[in-house]
N, C-alpha and C. Protein backbone atom coordinates (compact mmCIF):
# COMPACT_ATOMS: atom_id res chain seq x y z
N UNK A 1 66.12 237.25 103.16
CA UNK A 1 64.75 237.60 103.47
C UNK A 1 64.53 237.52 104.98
N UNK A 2 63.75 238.49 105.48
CA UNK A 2 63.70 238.53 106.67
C UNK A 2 62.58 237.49 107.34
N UNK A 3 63.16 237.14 108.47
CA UNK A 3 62.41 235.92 108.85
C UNK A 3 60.87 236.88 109.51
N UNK A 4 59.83 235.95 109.44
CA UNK A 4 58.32 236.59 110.61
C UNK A 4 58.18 236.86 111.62
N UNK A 5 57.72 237.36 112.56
CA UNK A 5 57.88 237.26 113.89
C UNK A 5 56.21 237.17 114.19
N UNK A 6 55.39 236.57 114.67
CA UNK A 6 53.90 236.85 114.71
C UNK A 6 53.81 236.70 116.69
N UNK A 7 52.81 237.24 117.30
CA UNK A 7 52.54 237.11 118.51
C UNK A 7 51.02 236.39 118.22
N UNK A 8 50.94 235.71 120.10
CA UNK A 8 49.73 235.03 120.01
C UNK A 8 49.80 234.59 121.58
N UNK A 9 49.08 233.42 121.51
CA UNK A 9 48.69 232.64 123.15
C UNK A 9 48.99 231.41 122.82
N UNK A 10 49.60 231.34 124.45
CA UNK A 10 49.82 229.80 124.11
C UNK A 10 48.75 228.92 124.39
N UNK A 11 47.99 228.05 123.55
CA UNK A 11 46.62 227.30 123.89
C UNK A 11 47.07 225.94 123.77
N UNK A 12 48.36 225.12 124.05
CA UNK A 12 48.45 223.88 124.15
C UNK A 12 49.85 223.75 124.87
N UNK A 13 50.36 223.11 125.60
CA UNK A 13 52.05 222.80 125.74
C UNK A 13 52.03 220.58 125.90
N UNK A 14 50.93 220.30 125.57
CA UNK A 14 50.79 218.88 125.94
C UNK A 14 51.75 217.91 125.47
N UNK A 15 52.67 218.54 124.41
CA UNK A 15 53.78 217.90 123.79
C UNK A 15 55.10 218.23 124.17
N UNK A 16 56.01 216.93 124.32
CA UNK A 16 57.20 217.91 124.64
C UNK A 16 58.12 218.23 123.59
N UNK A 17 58.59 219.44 124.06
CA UNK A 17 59.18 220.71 123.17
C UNK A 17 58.54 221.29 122.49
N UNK A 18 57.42 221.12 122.15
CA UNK A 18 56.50 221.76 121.24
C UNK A 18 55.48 222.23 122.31
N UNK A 19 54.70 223.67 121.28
CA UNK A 19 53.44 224.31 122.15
C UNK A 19 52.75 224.65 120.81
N UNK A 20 51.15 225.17 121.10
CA UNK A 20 50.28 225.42 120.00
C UNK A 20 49.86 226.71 120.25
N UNK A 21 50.45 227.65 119.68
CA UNK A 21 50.24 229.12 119.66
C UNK A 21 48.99 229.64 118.80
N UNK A 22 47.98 230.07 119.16
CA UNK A 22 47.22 230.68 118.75
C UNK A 22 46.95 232.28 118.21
N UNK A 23 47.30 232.63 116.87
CA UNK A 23 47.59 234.04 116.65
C UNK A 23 46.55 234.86 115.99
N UNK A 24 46.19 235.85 116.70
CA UNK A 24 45.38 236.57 116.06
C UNK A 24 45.10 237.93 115.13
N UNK A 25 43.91 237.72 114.27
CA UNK A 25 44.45 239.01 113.18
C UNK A 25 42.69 239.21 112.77
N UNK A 26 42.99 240.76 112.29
CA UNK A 26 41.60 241.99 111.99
C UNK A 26 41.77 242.64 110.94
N UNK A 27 40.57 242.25 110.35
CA UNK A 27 41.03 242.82 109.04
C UNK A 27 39.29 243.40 108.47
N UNK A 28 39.09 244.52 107.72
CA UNK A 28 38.16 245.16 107.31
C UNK A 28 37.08 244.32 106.23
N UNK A 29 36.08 243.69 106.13
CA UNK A 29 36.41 243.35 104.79
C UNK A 29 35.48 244.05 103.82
N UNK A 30 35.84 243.50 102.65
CA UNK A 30 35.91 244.81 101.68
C UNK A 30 34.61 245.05 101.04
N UNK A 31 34.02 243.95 101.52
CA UNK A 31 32.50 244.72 100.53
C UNK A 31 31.58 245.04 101.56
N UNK A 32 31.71 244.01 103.11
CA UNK A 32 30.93 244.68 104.09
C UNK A 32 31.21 245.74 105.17
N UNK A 33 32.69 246.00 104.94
CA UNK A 33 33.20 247.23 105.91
C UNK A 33 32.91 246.96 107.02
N UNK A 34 33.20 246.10 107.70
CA UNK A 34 32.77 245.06 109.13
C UNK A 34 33.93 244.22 109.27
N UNK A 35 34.48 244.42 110.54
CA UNK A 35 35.82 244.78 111.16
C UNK A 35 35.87 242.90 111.37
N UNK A 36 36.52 241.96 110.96
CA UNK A 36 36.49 240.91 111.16
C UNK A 36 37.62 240.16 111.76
N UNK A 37 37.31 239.16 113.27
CA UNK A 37 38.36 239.19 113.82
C UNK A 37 38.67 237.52 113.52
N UNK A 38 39.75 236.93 112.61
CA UNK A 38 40.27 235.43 112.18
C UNK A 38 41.44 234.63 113.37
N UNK A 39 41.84 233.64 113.85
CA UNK A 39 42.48 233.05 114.13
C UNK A 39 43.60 231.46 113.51
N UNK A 40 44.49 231.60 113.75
CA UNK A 40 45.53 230.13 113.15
C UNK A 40 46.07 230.35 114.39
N UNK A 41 46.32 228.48 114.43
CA UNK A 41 47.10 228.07 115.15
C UNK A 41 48.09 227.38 114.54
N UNK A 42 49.51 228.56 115.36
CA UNK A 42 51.01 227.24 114.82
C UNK A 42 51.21 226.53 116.10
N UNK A 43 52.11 225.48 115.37
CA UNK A 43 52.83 224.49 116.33
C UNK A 43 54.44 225.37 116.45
N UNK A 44 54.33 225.54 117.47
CA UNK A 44 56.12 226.13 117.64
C UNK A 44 56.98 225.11 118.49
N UNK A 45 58.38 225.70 118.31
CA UNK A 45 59.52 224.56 119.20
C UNK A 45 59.65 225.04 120.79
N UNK A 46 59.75 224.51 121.48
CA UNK A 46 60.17 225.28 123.03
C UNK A 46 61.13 224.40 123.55
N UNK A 47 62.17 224.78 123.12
CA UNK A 47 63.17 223.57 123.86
C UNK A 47 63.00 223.35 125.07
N UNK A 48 62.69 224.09 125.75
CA UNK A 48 62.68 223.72 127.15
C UNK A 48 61.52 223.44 128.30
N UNK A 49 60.92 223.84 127.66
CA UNK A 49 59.13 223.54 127.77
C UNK A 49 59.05 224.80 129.04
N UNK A 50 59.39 225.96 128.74
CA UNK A 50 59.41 226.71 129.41
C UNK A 50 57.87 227.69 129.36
N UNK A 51 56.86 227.39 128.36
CA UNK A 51 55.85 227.67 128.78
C UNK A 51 54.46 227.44 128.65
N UNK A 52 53.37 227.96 129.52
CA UNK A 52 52.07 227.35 130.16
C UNK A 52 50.85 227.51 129.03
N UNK A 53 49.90 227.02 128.86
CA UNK A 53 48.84 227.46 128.42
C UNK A 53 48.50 228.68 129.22
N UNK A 54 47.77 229.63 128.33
CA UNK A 54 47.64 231.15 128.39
C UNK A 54 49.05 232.40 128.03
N UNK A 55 50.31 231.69 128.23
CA UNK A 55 51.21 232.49 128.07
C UNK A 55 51.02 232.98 126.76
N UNK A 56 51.52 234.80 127.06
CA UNK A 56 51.42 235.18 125.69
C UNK A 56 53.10 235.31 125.28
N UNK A 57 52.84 234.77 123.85
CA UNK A 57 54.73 234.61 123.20
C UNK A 57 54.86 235.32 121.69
N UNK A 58 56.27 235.39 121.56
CA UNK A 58 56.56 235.74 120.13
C UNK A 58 57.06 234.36 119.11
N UNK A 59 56.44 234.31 118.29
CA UNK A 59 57.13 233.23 117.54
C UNK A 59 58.03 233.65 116.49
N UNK A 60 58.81 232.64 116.07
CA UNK A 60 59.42 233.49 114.79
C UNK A 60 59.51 231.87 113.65
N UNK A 61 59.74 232.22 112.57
CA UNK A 61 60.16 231.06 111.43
C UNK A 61 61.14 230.61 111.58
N UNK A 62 61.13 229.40 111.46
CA UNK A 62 62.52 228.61 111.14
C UNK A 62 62.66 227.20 110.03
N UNK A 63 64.18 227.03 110.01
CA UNK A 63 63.87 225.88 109.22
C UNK A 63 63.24 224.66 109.66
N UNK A 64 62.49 223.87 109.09
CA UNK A 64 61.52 222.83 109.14
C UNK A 64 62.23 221.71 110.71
N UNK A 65 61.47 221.71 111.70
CA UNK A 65 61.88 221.00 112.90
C UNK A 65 61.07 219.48 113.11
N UNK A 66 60.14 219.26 112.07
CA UNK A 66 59.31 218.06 111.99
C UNK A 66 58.52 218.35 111.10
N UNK A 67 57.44 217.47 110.72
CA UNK A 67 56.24 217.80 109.72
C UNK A 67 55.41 218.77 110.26
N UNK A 68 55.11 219.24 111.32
CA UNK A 68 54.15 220.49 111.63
C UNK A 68 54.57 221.45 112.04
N UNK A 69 56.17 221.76 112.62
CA UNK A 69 56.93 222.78 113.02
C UNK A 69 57.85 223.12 111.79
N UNK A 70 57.10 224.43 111.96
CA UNK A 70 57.99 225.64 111.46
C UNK A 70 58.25 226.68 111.91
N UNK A 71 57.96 226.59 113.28
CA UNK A 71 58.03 227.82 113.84
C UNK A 71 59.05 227.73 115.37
N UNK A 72 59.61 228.85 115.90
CA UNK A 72 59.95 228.56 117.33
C UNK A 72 59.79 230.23 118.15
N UNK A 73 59.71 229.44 119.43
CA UNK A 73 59.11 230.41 121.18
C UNK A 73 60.80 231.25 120.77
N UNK A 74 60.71 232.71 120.54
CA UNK A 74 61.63 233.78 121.46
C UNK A 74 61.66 234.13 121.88
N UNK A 75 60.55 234.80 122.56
CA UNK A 75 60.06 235.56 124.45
C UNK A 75 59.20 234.88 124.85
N UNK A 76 58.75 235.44 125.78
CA UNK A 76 56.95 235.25 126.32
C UNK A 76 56.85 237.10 126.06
């Protein structure tokens, strides 16, 4: 199965190796036809703490790296 890839912002790096990506998504909804815009935030891995709050990144899935990571940084 193919792993996720989701984009977002980075809105935390205060931990090390870890950052708090904020991803966003639009979706119609269905009885009011009014364009609605939702947000989640993951915790991703950054081994290297290579980036800032505001950076925009790609995350992708991985296997379980602690109790709140499941995710890790592959670009900016």
């Amino acid at each position: 199965m193919p792993k996720r890839i989701l984009s977002g912002t980075v809105t935390s790096n205060a931990n090390a190796q870890t950052v708090t990506v904020s991803v966003g998504r639009s979706f119609t909804h269905p009885v009011l036809k009014k364009t609605i815009r939702k947000s989640k935030k993951y915790r991703a891995h950054d081994e290297n703490n290579a980036f800032n709050v505001g950076d925009s990144v790609r995350i992708q899935e991985c296997a379980p790296r602690s109790k709140t990571k499941r995710w890790e940084v592959i670009t900016s």
